[in-house]
N, C-alpha and C. Protein backbone atom coordinates (compact mmCIF):
# COMPACT_ATOMS: atom_id res chain seq x y z
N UNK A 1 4.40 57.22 -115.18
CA UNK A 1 5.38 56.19 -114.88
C UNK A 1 6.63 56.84 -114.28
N UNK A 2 7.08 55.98 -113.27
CA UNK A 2 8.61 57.04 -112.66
C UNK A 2 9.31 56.33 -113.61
N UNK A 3 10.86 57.19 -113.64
CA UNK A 3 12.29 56.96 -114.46
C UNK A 3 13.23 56.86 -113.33
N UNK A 4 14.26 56.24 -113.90
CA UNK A 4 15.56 56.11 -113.55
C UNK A 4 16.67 56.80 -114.37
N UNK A 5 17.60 56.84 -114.01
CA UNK A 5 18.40 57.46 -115.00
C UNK A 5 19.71 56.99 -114.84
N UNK A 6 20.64 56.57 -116.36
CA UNK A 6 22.00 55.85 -116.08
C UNK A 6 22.81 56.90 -115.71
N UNK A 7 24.55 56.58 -115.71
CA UNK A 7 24.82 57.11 -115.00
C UNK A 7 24.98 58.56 -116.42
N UNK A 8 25.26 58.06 -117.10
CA UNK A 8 25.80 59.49 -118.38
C UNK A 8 23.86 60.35 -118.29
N UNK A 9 22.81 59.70 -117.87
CA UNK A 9 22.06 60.66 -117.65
C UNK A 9 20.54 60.28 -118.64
N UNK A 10 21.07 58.83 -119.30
CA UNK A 10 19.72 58.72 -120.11
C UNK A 10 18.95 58.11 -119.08
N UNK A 11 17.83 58.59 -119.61
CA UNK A 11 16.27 57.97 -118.64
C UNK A 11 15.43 56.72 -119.25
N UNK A 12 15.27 55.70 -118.32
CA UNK A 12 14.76 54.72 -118.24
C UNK A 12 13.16 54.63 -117.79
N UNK A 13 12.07 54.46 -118.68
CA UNK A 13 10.70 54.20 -117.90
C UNK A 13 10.81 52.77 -116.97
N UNK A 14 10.25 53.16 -116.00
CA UNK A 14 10.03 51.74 -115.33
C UNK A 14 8.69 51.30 -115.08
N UNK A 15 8.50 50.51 -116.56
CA UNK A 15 6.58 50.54 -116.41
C UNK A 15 7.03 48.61 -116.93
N UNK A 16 7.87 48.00 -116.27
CA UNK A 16 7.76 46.76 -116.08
C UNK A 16 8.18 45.53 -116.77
N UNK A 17 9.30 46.48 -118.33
CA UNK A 17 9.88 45.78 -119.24
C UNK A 17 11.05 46.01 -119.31
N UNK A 18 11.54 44.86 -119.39
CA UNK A 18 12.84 44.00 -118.37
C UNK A 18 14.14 44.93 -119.64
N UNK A 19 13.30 44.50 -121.38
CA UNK A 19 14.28 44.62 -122.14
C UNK A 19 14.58 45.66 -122.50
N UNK A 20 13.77 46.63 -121.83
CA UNK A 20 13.94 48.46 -122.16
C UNK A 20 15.02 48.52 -121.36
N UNK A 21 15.30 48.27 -120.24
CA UNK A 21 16.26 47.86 -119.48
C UNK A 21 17.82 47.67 -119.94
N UNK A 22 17.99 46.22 -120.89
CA UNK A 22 18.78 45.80 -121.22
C UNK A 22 19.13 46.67 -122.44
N UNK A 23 18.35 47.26 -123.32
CA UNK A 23 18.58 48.07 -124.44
C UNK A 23 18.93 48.99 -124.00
N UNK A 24 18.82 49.65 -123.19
CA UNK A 24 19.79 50.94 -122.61
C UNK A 24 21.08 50.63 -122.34
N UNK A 25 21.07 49.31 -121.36
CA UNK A 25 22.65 48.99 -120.86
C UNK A 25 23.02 48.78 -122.20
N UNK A 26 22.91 48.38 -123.16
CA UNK A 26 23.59 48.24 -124.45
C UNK A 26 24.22 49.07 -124.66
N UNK A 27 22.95 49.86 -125.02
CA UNK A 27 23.63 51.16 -125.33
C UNK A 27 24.15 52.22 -124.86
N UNK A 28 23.78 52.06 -123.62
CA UNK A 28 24.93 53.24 -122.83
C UNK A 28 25.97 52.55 -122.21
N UNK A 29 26.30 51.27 -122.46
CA UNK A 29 27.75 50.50 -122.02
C UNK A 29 28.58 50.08 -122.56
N UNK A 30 27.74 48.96 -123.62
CA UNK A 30 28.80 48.06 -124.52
C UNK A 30 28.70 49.53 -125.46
N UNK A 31 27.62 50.06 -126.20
CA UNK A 31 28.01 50.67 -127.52
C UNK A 31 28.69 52.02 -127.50
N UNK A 32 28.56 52.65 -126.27
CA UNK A 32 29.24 53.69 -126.07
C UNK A 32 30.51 53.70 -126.01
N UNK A 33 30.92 52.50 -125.69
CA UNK A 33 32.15 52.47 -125.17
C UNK A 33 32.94 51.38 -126.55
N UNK A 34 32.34 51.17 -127.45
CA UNK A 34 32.69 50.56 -129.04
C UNK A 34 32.43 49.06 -128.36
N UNK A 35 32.19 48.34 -127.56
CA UNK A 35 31.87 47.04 -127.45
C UNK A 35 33.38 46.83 -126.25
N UNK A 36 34.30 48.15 -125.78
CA UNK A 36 35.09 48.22 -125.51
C UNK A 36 34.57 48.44 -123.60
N UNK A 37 33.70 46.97 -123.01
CA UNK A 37 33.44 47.41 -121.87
C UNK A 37 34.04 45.93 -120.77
N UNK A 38 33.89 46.20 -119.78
CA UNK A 38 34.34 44.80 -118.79
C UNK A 38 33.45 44.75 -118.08
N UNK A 39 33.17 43.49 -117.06
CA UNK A 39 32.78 43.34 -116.00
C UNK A 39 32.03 44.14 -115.35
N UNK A 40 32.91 44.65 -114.72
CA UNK A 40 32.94 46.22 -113.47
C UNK A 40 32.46 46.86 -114.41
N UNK A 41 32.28 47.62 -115.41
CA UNK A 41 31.78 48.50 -115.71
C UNK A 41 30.05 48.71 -115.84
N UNK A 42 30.05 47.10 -116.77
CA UNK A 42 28.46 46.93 -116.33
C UNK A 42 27.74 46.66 -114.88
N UNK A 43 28.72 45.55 -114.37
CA UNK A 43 27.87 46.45 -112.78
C UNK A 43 27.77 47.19 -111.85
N UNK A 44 28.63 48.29 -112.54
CA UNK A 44 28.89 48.99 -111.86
C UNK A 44 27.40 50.35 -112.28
N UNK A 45 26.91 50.05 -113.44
CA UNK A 45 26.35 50.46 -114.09
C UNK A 45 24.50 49.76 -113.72
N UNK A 46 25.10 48.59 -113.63
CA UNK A 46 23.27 47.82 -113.06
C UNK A 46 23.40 48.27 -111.78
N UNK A 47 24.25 48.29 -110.95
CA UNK A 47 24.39 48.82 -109.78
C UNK A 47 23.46 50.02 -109.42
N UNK A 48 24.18 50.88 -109.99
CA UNK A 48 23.44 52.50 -110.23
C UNK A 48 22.49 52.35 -110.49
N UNK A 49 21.22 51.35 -111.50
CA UNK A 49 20.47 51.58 -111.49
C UNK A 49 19.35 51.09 -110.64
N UNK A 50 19.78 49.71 -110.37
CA UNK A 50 19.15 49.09 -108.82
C UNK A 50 19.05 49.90 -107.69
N UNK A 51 20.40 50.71 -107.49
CA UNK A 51 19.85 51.47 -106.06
C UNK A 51 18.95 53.07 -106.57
N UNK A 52 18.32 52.72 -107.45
CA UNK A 52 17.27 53.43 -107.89
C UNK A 52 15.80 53.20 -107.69
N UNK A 53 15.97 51.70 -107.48
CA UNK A 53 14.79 51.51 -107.79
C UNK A 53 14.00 50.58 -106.11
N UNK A 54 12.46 50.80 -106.30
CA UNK A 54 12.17 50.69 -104.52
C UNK A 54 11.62 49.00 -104.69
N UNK A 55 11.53 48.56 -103.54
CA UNK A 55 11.89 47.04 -103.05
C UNK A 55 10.85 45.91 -104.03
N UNK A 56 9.57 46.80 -104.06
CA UNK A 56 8.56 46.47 -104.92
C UNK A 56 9.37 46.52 -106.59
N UNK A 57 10.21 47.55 -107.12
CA UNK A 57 10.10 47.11 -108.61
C UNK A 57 10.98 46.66 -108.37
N UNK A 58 12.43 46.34 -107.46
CA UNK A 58 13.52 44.65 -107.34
C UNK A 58 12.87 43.59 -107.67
N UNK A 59 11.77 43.53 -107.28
CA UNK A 59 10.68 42.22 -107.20
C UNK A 59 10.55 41.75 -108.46
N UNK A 60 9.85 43.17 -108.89
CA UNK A 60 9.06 43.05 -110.38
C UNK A 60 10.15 42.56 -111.38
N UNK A 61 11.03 43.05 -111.12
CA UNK A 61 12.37 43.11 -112.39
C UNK A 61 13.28 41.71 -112.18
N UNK A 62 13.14 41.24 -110.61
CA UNK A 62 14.01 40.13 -110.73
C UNK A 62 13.17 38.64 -111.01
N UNK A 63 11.58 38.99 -110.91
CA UNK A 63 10.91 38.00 -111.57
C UNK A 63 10.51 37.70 -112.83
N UNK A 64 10.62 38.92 -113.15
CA UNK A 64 11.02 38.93 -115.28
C UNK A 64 12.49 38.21 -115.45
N UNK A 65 13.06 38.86 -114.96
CA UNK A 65 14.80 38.51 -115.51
C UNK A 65 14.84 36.99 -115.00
N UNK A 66 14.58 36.61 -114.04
CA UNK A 66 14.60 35.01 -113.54
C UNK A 66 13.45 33.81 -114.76
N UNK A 67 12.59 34.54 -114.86
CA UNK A 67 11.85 33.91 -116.01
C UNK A 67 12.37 33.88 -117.75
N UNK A 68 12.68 35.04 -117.60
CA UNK A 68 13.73 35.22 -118.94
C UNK A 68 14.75 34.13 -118.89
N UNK A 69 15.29 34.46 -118.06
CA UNK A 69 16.50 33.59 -117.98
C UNK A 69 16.03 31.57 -118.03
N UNK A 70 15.15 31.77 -117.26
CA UNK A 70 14.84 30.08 -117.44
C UNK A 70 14.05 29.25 -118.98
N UNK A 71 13.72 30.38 -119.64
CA UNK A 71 13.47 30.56 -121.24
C UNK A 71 14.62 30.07 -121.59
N UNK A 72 15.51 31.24 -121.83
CA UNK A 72 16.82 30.89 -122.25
C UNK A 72 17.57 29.66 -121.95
N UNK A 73 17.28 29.26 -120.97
CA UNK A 73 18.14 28.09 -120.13
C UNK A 73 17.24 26.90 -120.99
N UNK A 74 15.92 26.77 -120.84
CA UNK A 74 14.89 26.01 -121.72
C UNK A 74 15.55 25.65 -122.93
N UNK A 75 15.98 26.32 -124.10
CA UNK A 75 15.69 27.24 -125.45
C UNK A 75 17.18 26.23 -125.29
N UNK A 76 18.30 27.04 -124.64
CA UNK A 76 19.89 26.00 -124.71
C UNK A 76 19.63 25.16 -124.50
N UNK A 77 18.76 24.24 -123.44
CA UNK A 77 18.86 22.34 -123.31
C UNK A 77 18.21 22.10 -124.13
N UNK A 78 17.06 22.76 -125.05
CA UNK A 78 16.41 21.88 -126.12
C UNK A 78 17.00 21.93 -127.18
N UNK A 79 18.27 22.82 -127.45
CA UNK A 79 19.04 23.21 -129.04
C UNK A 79 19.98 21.96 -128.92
N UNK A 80 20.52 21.95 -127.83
CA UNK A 80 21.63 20.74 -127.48
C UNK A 80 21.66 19.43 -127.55
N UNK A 81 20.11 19.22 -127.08
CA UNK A 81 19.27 17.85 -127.26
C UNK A 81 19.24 17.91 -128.63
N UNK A 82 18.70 18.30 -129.74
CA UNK A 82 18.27 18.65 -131.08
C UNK A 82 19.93 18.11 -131.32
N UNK A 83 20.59 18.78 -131.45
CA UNK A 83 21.64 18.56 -132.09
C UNK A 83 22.42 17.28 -132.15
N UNK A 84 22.29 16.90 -131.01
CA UNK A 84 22.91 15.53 -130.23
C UNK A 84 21.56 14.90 -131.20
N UNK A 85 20.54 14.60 -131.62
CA UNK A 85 19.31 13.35 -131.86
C UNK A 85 20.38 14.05 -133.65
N UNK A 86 20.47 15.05 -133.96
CA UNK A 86 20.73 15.17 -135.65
C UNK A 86 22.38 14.37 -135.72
N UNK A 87 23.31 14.58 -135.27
CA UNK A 87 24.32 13.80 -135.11
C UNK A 87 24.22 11.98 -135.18
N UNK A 88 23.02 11.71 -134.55
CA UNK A 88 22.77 10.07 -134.64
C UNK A 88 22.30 9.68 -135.38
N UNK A 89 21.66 10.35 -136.10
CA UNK A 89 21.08 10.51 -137.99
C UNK A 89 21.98 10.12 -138.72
């Protein structure tokens, strides 16, 4: 499997999981830095690791993260609905 590597130097497998991904930026952004991070720093940081990676795994990674994300988006309109039907109770 090829790697990537952030910028302080930890290595990332890129064998197609989105959240190995996100568990690094954790931890080499928000926790390194005590939860003490902004904006710019994280993309400055996804940045670095995107122009790592070739046109084929952009693909791969932005069709996980777009599906992830529409989970999530799912998961919030059905908690909201739920809540709103327990309120009329």
């Amino acid at each position: 499997m090829r790697t990537i590597t952030t910028s302080s130097g930890a290595q990332i497998v890129l064998d197609g999981d989105l959240l190995a991904i996100l568990e690094t930026l954790f931890h080499e952004v928000t926790a390194r830095r005590e939860l003490s991070r902004s904006f710019d720093d994280m993309m400055r940081e996804i940045t670095h690791l995107v122009s790592q990676m070739t046109d084929d795994e952009l693909r791969s990674y932005l069709a996980e993260s777009l599906f992830l994300n529409q989970v999530k988006y799912e998961n919030d309109k059905l908690e909201a609905y739920m809540r709103k039907l327990e309120k009329k109770k």
